[in-house]
N, C-alpha and C. Protein backbone atom coordinates (compact mmCIF):
# COMPACT_ATOMS: atom_id res chain seq x y z
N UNK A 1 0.46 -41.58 -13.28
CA UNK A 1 1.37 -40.45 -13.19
C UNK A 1 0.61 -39.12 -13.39
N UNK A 2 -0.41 -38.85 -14.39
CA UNK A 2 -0.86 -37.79 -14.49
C UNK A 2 -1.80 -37.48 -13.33
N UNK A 3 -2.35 -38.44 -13.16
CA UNK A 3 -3.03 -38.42 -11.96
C UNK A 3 -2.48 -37.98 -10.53
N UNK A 4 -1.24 -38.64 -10.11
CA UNK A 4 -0.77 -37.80 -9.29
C UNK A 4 -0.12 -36.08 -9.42
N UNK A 5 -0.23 -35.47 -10.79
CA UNK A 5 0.14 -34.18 -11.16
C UNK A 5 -0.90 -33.62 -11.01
N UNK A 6 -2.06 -34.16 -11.61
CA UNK A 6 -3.07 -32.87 -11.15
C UNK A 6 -3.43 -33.19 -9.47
N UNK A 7 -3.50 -33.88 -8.87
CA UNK A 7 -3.34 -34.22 -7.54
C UNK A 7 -2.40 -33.09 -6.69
N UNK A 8 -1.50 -33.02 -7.16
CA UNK A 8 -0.27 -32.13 -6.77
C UNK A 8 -0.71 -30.73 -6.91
N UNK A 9 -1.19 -30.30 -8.56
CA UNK A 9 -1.65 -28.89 -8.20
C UNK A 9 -2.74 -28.87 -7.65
N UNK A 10 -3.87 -29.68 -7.56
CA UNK A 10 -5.24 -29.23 -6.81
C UNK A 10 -4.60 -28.67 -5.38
N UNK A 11 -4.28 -29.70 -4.88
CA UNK A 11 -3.45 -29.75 -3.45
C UNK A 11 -2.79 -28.17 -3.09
N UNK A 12 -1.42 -27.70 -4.23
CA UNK A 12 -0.86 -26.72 -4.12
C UNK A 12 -2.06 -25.45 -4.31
N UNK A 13 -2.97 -25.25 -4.99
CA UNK A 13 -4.11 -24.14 -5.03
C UNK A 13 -4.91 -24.38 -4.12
N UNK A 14 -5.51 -25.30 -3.46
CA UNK A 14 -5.96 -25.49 -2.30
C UNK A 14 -5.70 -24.94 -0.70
N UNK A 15 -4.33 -24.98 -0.74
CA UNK A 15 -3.48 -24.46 0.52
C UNK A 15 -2.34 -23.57 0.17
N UNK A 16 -2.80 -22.42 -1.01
CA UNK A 16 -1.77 -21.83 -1.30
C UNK A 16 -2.35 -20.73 -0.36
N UNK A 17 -1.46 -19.89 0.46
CA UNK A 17 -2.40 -18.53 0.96
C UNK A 17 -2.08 -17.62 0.60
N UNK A 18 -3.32 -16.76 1.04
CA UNK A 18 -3.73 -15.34 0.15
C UNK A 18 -3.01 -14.41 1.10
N UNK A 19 -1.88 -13.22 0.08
CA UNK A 19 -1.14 -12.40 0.41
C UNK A 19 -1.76 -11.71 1.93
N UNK A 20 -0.88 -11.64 2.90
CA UNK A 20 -1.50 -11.09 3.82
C UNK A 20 -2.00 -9.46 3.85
N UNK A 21 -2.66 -8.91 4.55
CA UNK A 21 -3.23 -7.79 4.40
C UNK A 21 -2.11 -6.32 4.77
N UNK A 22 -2.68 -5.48 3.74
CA UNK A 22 -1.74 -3.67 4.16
C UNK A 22 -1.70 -3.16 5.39
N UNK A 23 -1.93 -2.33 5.79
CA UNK A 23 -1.81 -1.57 6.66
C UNK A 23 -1.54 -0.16 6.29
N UNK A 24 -2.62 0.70 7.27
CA UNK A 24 -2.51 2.17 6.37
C UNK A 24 -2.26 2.65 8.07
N UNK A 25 -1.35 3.61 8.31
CA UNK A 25 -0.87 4.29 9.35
C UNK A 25 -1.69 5.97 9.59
N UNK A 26 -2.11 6.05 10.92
CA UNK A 26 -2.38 7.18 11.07
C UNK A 26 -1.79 7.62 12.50
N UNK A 27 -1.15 9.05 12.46
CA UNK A 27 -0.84 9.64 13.69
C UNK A 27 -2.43 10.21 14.42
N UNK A 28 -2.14 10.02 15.82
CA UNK A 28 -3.34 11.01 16.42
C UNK A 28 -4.76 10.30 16.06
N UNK A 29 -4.49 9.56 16.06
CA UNK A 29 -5.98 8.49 15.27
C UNK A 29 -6.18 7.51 16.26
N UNK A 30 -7.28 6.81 16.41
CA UNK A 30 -7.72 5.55 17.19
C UNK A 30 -8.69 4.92 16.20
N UNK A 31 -9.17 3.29 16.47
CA UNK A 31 -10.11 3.01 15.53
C UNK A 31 -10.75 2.40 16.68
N UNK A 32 -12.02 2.03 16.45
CA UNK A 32 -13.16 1.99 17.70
C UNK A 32 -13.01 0.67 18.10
N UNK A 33 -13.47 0.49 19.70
CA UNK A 33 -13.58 -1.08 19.88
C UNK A 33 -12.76 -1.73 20.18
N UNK A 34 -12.92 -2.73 20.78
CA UNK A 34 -11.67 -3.72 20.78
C UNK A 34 -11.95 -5.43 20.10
N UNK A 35 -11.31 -5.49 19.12
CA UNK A 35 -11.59 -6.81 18.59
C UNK A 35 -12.18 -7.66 19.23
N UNK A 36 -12.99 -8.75 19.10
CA UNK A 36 -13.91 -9.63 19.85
C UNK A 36 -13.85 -9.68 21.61
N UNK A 37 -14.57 -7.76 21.80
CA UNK A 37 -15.22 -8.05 22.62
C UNK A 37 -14.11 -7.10 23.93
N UNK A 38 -13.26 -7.64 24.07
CA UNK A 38 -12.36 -7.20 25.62
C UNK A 38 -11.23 -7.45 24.67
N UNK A 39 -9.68 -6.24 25.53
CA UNK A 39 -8.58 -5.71 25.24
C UNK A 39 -8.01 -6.43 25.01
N UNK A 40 -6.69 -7.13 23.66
CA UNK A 40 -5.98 -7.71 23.72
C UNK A 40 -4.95 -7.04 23.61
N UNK A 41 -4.04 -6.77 24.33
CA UNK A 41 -2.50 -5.75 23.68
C UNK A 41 -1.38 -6.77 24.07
N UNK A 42 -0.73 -6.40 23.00
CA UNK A 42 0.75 -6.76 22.31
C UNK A 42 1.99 -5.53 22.17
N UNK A 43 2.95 -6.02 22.62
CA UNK A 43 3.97 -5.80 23.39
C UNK A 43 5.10 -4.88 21.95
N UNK A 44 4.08 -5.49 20.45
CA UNK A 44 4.98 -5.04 19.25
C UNK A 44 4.12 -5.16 18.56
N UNK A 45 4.26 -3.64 17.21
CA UNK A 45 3.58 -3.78 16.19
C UNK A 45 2.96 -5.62 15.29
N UNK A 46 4.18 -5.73 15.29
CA UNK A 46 4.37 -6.57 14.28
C UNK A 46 3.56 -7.94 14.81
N UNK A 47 4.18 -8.38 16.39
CA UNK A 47 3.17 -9.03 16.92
C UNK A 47 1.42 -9.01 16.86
N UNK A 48 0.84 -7.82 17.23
CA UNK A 48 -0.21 -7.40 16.92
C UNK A 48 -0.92 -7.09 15.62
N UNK A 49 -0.06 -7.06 14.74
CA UNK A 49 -1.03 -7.23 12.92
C UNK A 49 -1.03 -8.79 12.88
N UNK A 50 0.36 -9.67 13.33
CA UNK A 50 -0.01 -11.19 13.14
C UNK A 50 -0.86 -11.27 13.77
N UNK A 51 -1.17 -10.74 15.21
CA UNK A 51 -3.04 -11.85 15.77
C UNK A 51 -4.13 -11.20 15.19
N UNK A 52 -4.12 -10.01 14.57
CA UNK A 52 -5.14 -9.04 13.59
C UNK A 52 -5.45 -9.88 12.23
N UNK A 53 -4.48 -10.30 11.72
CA UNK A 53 -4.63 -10.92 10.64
C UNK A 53 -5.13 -12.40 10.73
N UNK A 54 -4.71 -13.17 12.01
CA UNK A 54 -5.39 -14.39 12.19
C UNK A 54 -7.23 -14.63 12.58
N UNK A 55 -7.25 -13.03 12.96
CA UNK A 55 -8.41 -13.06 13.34
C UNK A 55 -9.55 -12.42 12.02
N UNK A 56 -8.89 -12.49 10.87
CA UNK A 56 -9.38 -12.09 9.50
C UNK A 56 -10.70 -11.19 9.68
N UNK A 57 -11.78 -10.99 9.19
CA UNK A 57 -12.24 -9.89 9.46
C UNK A 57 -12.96 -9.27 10.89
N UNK A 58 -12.63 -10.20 11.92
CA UNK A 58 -13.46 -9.69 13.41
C UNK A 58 -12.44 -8.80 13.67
N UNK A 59 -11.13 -8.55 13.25
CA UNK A 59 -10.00 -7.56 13.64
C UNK A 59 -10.06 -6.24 12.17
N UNK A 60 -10.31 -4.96 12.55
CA UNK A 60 -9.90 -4.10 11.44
C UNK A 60 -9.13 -3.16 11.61
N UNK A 61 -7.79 -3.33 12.37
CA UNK A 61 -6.46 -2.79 12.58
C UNK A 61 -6.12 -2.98 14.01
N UNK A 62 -5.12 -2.29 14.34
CA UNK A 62 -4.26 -1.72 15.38
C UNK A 62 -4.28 -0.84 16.39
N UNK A 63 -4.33 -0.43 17.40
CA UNK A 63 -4.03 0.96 17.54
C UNK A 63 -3.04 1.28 18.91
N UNK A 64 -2.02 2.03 18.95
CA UNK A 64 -0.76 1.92 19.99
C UNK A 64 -1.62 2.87 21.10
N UNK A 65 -1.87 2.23 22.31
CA UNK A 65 -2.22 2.76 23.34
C UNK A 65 -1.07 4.03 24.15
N UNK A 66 -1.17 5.18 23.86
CA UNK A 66 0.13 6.31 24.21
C UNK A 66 -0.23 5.77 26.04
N UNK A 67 -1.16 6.04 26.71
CA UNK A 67 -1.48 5.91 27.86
C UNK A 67 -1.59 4.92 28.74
N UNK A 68 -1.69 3.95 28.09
CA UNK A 68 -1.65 2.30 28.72
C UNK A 68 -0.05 2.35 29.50
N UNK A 69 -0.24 1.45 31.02
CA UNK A 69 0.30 1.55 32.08
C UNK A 69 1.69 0.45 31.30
N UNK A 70 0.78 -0.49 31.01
CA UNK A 70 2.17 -1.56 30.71
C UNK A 70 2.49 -1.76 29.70
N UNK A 71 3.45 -2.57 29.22
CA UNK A 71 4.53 -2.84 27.91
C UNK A 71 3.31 -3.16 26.69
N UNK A 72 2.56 -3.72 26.92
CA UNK A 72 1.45 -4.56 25.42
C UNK A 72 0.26 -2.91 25.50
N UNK A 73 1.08 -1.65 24.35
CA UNK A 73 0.32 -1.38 24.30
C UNK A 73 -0.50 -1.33 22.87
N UNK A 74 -0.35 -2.04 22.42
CA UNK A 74 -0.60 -1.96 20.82
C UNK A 74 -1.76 -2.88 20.89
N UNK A 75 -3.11 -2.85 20.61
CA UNK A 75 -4.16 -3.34 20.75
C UNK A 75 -5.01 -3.61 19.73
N UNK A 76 -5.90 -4.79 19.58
CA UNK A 76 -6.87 -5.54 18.22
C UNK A 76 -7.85 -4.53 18.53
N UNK A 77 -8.01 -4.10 17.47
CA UNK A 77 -9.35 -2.96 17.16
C UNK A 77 -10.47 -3.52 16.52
N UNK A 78 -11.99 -3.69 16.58
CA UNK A 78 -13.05 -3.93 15.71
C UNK A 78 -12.91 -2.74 14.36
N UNK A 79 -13.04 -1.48 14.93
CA UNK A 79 -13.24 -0.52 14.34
C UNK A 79 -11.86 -0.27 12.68
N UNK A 80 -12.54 0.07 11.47
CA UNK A 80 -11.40 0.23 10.68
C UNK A 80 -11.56 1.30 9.63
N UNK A 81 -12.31 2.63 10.68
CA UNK A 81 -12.51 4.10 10.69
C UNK A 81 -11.59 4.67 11.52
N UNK A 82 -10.51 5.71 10.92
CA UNK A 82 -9.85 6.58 11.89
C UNK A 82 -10.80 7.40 12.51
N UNK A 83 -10.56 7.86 13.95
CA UNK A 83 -11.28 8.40 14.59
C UNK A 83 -10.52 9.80 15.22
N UNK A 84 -10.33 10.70 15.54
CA UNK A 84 -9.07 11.86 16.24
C UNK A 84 -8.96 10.99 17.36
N UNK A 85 -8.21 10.86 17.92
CA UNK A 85 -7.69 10.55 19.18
C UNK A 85 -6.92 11.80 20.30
N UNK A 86 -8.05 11.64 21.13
CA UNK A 86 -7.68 13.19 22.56
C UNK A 86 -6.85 12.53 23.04
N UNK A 87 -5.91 11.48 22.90
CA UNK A 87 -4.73 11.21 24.04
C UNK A 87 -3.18 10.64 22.86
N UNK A 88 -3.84 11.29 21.65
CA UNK A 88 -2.83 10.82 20.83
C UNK A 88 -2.32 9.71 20.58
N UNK A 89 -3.13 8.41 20.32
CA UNK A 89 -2.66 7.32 19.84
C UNK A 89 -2.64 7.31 18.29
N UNK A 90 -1.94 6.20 18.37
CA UNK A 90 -1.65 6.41 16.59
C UNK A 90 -1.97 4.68 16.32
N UNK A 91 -2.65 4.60 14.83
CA UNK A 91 -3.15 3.37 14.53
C UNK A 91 -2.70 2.97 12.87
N UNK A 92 -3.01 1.47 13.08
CA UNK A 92 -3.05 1.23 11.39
C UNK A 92 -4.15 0.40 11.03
N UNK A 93 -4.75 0.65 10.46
CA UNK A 93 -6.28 0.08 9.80
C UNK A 93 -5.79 -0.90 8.91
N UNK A 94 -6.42 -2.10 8.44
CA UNK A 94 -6.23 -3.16 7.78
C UNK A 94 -7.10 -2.97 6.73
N UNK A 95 -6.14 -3.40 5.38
CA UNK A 95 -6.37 -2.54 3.91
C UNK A 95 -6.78 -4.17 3.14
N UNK A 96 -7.30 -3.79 1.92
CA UNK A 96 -7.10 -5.30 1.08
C UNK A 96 -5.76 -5.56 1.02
N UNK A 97 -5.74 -6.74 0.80
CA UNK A 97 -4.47 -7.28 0.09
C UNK A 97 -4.24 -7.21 -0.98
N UNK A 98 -3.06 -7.10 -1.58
CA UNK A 98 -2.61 -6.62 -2.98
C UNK A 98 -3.22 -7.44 -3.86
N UNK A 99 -3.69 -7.29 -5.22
CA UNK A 99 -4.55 -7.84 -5.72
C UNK A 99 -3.38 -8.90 -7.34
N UNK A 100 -4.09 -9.90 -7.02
CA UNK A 100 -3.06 -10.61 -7.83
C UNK A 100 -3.54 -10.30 -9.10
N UNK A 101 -2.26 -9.71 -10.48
CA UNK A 101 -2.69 -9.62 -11.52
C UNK A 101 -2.37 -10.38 -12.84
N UNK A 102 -1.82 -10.76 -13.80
CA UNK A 102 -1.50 -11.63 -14.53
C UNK A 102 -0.16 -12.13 -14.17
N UNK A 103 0.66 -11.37 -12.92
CA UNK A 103 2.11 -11.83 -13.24
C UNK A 103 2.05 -12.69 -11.58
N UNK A 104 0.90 -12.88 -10.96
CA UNK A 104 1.09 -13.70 -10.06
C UNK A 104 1.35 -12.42 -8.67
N UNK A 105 0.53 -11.30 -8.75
CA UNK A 105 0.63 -10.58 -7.81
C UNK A 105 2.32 -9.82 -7.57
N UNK A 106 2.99 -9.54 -9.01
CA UNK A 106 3.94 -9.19 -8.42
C UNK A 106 4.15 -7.65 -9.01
N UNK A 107 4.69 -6.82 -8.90
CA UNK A 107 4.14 -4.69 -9.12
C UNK A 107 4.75 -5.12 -11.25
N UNK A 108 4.14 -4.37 -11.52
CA UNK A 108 4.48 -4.29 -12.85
C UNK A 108 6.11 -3.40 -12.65
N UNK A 109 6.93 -3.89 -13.98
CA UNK A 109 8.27 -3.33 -13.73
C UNK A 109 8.52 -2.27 -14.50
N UNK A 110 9.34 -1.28 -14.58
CA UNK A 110 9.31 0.32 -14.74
C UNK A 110 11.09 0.17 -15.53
N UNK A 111 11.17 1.17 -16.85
CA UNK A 111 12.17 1.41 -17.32
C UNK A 111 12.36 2.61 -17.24
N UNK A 112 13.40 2.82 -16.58
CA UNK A 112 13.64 4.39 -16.22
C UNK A 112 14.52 5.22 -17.67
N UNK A 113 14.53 6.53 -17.41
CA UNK A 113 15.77 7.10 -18.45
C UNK A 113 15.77 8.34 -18.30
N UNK A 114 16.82 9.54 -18.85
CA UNK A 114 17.36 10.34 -18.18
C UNK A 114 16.74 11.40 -19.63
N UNK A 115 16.55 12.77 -18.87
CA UNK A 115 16.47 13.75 -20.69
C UNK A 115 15.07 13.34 -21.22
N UNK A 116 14.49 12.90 -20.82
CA UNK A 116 12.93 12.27 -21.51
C UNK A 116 11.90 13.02 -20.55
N UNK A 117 10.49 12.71 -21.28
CA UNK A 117 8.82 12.84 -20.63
C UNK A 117 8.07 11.66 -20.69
N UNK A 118 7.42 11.97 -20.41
CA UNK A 118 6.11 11.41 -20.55
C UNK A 118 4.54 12.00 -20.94
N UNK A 119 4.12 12.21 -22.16
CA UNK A 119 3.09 13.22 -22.53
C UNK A 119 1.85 12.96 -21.52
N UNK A 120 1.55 14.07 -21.25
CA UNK A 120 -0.36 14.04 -20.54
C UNK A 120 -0.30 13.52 -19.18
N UNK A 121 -1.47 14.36 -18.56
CA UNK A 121 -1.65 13.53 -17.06
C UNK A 121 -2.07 12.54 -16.72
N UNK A 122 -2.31 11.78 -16.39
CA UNK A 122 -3.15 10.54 -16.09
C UNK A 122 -3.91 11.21 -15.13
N UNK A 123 -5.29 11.03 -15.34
CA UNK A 123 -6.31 11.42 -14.42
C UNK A 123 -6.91 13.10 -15.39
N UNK A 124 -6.03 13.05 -16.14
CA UNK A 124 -6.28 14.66 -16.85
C UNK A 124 -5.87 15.80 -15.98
N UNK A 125 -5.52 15.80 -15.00
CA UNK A 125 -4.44 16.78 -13.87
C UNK A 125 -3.67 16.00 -13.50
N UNK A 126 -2.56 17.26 -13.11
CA UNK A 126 -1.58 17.14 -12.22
C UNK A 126 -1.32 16.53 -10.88
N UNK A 127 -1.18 15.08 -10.70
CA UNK A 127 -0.51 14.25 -9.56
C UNK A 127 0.76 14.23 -8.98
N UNK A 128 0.51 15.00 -8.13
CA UNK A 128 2.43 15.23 -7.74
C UNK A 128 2.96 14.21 -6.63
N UNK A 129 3.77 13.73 -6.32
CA UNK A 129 4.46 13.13 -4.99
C UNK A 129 6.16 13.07 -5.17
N UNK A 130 5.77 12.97 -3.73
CA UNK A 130 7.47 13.66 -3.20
C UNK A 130 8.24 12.46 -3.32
N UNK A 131 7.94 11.24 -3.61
CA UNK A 131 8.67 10.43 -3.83
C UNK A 131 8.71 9.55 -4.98
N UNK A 132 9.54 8.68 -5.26
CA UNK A 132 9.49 7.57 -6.91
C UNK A 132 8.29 6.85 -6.40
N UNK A 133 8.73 6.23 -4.96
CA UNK A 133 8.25 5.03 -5.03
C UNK A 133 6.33 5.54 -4.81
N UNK A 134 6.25 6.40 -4.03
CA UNK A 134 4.97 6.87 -3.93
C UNK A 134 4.25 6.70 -5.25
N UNK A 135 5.17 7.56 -6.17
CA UNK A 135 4.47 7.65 -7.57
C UNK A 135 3.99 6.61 -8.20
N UNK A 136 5.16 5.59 -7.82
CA UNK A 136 4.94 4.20 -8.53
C UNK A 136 4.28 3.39 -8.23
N UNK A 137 3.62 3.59 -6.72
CA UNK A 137 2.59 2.66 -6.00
C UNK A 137 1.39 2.71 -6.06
N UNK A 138 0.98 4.66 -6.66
CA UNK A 138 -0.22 5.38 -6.90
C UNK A 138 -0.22 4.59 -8.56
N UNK A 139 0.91 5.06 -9.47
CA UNK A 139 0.88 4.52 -11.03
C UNK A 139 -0.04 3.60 -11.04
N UNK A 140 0.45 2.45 -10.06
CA UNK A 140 0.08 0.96 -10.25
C UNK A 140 -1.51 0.65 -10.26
N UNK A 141 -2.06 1.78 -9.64
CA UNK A 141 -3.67 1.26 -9.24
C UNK A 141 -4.52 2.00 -10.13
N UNK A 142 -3.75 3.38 -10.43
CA UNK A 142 -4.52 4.32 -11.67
C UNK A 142 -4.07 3.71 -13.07
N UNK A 143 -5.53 3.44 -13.62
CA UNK A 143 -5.96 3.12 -14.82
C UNK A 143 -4.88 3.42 -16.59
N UNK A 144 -5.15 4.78 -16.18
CA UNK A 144 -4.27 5.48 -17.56
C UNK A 144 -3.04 5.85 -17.15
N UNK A 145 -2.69 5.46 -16.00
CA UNK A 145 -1.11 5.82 -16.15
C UNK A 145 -0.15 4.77 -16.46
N UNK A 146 0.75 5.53 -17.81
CA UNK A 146 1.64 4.91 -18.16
C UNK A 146 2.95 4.99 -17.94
N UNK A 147 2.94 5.84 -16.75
CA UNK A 147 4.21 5.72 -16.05
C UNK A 147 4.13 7.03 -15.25
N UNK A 148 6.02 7.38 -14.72
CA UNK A 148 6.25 8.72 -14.31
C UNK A 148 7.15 9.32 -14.53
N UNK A 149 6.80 10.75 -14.85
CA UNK A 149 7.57 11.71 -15.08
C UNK A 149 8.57 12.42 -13.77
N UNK A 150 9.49 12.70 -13.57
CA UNK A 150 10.35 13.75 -12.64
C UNK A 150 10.61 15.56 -13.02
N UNK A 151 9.53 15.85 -12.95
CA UNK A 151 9.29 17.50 -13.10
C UNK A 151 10.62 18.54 -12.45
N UNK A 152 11.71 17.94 -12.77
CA UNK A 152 12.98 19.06 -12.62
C UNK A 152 13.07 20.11 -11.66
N UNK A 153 11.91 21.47 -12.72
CA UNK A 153 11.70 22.46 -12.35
C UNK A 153 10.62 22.73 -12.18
N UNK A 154 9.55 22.04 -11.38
CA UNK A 154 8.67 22.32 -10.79
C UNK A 154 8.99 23.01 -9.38
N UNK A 155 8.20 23.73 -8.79
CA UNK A 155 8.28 24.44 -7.94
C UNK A 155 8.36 23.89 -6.42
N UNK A 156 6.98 23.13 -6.85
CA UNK A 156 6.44 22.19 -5.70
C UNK A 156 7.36 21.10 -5.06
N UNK A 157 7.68 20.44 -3.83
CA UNK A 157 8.37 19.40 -3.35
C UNK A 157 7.80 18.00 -4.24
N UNK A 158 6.98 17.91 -4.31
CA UNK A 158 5.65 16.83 -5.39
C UNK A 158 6.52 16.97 -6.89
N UNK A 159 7.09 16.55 -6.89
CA UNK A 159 7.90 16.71 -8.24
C UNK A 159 7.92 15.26 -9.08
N UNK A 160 7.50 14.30 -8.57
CA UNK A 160 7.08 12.90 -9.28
C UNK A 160 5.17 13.22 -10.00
N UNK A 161 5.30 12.78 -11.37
CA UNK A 161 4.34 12.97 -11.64
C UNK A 161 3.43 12.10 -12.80
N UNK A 162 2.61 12.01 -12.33
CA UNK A 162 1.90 10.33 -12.85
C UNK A 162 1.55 10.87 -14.51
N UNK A 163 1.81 10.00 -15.33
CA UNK A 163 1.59 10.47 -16.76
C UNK A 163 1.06 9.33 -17.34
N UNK A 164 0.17 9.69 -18.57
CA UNK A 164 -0.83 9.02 -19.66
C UNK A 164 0.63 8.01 -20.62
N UNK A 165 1.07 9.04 -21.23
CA UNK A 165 1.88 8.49 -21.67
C UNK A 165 2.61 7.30 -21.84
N UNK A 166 2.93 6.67 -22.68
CA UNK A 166 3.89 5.22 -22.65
C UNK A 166 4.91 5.16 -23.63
N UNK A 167 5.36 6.39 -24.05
CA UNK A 167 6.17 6.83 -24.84
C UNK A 167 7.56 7.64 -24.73
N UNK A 168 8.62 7.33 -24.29
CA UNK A 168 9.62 8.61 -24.48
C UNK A 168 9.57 9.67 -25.05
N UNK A 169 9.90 10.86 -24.84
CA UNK A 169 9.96 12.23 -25.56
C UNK A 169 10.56 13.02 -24.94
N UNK A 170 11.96 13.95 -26.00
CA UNK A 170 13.12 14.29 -25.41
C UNK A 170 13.06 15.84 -24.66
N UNK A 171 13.37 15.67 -23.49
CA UNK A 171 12.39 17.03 -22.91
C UNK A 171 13.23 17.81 -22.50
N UNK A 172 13.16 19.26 -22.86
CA UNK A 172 13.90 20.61 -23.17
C UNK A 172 14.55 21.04 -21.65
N UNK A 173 13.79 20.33 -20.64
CA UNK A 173 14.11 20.58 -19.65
C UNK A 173 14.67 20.01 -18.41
N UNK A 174 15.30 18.81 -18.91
CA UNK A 174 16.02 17.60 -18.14
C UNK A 174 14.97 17.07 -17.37
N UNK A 175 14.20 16.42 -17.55
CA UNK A 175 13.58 15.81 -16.49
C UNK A 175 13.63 14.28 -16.77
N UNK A 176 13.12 13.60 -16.24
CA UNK A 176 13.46 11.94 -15.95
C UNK A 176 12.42 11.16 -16.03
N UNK A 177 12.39 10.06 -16.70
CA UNK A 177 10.93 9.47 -16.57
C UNK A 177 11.48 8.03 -16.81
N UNK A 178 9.65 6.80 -15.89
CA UNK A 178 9.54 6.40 -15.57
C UNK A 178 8.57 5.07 -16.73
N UNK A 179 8.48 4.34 -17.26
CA UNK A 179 7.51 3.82 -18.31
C UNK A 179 7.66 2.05 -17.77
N UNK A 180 6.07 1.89 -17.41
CA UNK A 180 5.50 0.36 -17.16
C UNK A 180 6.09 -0.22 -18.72
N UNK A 181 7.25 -1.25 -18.02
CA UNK A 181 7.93 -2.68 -18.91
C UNK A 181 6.85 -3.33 -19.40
């Protein structure tokens, strides 16, 4: 019996697979090349990152052909350098995959609350973004941040703001914050 249990997990870690890869989007961009060799285009994004990704590193993104005559214009790129593009295509470069951390690769979880801060910057300046989730996706990879703050009355549209902090503190100026569970 035990024997067939560790049997079972070797088996399950053996053929478990590794999170598939990001994708980083650029307008007006191309990336060089065409994956092994001559044009493959696909008819849909989504189609075209699945044969990008099967082709693991001989593929290093995407890129939507604006000028191509027929329907498959979305094409396997070697290249996974944005480049300007003179005919305005737009691409997505293939990123690592999210990196698994003690909880089995899943985002650390965030307790929000209303009337609070978060002391200090993370990074020692000011990180602004216009959105939670932005904030919370940048939080996740920077070191000293212990969460995010919502800067009220900041001036700037960037009003999410990455903080040292892992502490509540009741702030004079309504703002909202964000603290890794």
């Amino acid at each position: 019996m035990k024997f067939l249990v560790v049997l079972l997990i070797a088996l399950a870690a053996v053929t478990a697979r590794p999170p598939p890869p990001r994708y980083a989007g650029a307008n007006g961009k191309y990336l060089a090349g065409y994956a092994g060799g001559k044009r493959h285009g696909f008819k849909s994004l989504r189609a075209a990152r699945g044969a990008c990704n099967r082709m693991r590193k001989a593929c290093g993104g995407v890129t939507w052909e604006k000028k191509h005559k027929g329907p498959d214009k979305f094409t396997l790129r070697k290249g996974n350098t944005f480049k300007k593009s003179p005919s305005g295509e737009r691409s997505w470069k293939k990123m690592a995959p999210p990196k698994r951390g003690r909880r089995g690769g899943r985002r650390p979880r965030y307790r929000g609350r209303n009337g609070v801060y978060l002391a200090g910057y993370a990074g020692g300046r000011r990180h602004g973004f216009k959105t939670l989730k932005q904030a919370l996706d940048k939080c996740n990879v920077v070191k000293d941040c212990g969460g995010v703050t919502w800067e009220k009355k900041h001036k700037s549209p960037a009003k999410f703001t990455l903080r040292r902090g892992k502490q509540f503190k009741k702030s004079p100026s309504g703002e909202k914050s964000w603290v890794k569970a």
